[in-house]
C-alpha atoms as a PDB file:
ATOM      1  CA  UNK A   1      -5.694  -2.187  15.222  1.00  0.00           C
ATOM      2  CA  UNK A   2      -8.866  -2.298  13.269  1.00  0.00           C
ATOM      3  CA  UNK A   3     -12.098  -4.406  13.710  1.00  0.00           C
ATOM      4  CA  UNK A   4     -11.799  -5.019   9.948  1.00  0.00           C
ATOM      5  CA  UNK A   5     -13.461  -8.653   9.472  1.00  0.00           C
ATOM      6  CA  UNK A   6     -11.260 -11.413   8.880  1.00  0.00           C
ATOM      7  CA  UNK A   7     -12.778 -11.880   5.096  1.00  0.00           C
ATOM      8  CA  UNK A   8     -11.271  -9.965   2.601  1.00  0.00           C
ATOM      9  CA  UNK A   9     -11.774  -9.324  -1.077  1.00  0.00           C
ATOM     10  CA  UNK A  10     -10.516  -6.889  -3.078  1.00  0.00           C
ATOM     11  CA  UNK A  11     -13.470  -4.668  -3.286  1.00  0.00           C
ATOM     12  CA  UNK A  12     -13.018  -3.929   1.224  1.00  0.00           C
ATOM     13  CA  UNK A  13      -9.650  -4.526   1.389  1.00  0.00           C
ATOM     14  CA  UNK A  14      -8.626  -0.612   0.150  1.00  0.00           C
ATOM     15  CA  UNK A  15     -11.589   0.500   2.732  1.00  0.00           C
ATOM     16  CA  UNK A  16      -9.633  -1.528   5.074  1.00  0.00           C
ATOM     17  CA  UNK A  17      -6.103   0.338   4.271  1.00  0.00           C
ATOM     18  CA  UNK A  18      -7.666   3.735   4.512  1.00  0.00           C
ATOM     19  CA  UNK A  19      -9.626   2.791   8.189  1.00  0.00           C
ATOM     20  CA  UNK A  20      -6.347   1.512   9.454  1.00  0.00           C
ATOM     21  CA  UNK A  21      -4.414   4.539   7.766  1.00  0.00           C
ATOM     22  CA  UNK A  22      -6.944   6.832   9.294  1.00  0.00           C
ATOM     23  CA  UNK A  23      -6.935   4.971  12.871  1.00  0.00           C
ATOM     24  CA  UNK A  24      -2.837   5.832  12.970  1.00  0.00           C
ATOM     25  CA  UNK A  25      -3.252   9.381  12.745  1.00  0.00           C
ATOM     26  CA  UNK A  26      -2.929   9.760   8.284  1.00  0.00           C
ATOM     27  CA  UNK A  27      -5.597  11.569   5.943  1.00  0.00           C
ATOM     28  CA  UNK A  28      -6.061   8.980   3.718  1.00  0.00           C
ATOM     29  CA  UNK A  29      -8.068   9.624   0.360  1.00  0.00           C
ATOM     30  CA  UNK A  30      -8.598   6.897  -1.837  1.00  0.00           C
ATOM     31  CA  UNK A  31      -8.041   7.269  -5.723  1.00  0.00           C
ATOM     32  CA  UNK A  32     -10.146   5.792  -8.320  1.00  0.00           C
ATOM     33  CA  UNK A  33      -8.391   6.879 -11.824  1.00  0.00           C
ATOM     34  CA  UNK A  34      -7.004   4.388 -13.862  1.00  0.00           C
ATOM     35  CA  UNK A  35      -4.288   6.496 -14.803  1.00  0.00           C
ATOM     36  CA  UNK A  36      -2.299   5.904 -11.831  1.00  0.00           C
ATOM     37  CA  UNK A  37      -0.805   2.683 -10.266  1.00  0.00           C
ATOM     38  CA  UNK A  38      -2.143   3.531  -7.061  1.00  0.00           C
ATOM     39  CA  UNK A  39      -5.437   2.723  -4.670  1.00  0.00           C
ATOM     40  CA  UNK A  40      -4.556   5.409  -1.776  1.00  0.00           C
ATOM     41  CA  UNK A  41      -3.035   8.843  -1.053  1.00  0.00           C
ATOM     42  CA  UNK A  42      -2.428   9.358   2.938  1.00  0.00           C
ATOM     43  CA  UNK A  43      -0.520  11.858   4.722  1.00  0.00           C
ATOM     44  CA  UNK A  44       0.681  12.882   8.419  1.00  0.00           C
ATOM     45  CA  UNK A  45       1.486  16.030   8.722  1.00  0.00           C
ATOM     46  CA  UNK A  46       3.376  17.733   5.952  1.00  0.00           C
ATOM     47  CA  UNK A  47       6.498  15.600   5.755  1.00  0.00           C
ATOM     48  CA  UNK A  48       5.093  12.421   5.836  1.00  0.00           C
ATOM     49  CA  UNK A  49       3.889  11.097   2.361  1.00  0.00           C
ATOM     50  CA  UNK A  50       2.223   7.726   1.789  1.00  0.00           C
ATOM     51  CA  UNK A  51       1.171   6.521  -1.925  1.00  0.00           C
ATOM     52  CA  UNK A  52      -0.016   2.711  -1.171  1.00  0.00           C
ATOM     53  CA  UNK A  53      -1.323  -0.114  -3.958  1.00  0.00           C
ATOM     54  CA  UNK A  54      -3.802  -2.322  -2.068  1.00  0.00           C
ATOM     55  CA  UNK A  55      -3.959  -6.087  -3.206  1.00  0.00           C
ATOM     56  CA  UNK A  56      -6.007  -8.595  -1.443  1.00  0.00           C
ATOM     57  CA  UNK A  57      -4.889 -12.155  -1.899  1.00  0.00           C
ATOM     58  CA  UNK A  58      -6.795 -15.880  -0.539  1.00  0.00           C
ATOM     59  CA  UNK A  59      -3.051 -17.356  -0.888  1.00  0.00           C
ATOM     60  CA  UNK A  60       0.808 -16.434  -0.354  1.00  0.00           C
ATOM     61  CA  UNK A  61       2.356 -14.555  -3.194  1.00  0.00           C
ATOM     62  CA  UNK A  62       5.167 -15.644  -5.238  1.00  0.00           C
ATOM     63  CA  UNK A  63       7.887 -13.718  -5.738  1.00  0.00           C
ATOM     64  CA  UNK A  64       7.322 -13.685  -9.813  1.00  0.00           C
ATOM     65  CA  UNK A  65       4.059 -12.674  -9.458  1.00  0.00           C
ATOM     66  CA  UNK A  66       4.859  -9.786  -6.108  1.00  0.00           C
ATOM     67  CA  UNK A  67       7.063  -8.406  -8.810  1.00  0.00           C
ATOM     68  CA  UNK A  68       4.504  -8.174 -12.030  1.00  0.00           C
ATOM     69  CA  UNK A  69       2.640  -6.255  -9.006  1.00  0.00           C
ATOM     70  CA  UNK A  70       5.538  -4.075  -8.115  1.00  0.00           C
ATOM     71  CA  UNK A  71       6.487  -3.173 -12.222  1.00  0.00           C
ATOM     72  CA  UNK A  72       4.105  -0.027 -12.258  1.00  0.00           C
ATOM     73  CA  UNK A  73       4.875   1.384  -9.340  1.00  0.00           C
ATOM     74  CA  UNK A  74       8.523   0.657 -10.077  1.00  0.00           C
ATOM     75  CA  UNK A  75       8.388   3.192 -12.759  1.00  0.00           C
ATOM     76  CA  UNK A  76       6.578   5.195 -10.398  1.00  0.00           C
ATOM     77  CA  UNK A  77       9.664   5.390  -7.955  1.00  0.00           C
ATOM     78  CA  UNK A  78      12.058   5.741 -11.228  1.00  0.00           C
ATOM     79  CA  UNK A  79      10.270   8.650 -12.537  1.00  0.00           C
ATOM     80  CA  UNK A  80      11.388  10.685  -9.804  1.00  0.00           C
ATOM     81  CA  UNK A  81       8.152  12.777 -10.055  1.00  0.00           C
ATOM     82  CA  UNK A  82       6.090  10.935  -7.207  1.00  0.00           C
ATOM     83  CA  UNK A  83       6.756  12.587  -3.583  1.00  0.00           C
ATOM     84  CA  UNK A  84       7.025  10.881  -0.240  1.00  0.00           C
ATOM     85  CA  UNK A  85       6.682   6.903   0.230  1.00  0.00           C
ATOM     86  CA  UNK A  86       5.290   4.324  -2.735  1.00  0.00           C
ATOM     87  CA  UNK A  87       4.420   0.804  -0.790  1.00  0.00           C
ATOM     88  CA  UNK A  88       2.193  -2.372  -1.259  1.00  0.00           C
ATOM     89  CA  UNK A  89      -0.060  -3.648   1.006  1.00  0.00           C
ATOM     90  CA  UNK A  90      -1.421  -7.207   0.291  1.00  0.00           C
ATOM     91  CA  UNK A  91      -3.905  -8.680   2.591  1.00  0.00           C
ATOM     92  CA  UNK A  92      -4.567 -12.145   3.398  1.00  0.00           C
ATOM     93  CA  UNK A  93      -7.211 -12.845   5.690  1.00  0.00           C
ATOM     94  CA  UNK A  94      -6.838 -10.453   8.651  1.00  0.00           C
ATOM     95  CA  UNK A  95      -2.698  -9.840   7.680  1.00  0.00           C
ATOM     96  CA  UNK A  96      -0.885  -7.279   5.951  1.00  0.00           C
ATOM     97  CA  UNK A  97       2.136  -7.484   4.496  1.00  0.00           C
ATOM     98  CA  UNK A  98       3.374  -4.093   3.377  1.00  0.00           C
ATOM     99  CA  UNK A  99       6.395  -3.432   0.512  1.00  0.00           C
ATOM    100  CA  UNK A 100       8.448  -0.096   0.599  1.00  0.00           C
ATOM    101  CA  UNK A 101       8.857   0.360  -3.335  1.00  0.00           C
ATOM    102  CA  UNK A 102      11.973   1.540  -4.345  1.00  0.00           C
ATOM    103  CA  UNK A 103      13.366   2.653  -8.179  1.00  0.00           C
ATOM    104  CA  UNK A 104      15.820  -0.576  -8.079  1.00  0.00           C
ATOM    105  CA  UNK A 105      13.420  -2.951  -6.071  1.00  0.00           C
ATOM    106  CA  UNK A 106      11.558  -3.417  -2.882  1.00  0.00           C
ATOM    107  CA  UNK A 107      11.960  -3.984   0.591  1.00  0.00           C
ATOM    108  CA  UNK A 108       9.157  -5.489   2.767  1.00  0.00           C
ATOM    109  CA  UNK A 109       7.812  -2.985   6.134  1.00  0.00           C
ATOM    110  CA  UNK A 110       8.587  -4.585   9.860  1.00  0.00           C
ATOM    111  CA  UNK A 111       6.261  -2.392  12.162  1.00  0.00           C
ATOM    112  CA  UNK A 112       6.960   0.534  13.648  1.00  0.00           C
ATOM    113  CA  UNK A 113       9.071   2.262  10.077  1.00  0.00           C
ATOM    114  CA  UNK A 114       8.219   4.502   7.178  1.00  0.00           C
ATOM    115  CA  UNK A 115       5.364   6.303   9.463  1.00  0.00           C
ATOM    116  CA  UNK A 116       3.095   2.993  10.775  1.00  0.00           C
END
């Protein structure tokens, strides 16, 4: 993994993604327009198509509130338009918990799938 401090705030934490993105082999290019849902663009070779929110959180999030997150990239996925992968990453402390967002909901990321 990364030797990303154990402190987090929302200002590292999409540094953070991108370094750990980066470390596992992905281009990862971080976007900064308001116009889209999204902190980071990453790929892995030309199939492989990660567009990630980054979130970084002092305590657990509740499901309400994980799903106010998920609404715009929800009608990301619907649209159709978007290519490869749309997930969530929340940190808390030196933890990620990742979302794969779907068009009817989300599913959270055990190690090892979508490309990580």
């Amino acid at each position: 993994m990364s030797d990303t401090p154990y402190y987090s705030t929302c200002r590292t934490t999409p540094h953070a993604a991108r370094r750990l993105l980066q470390e596992l082999g992905y281009t990862a290019v971080r976007v900064v327009t308001p116009t889209l849902p999204i902190d980071i663009i990453a790929w892995k070779n030309r199939q492989e198509i990660l567009l990630i929110k980054v979130k970084s959180l002092r305590r657990p999030l509740k499901k309400d509130r994980l799903v106010t997150e998920m609404n715009p990239l929800f009608q990301m996925a619907a649209s159709g338009t978007c290519p490869g992968s749309i997930q969530l990453w929340i940190r808390r402390a030196a933890v990620w918990d990742r979302y794969h967002v779907m068009a009817g909901g989300f599913a959270a990321i055990k190690e090892g799938i979508h490309g990580l």
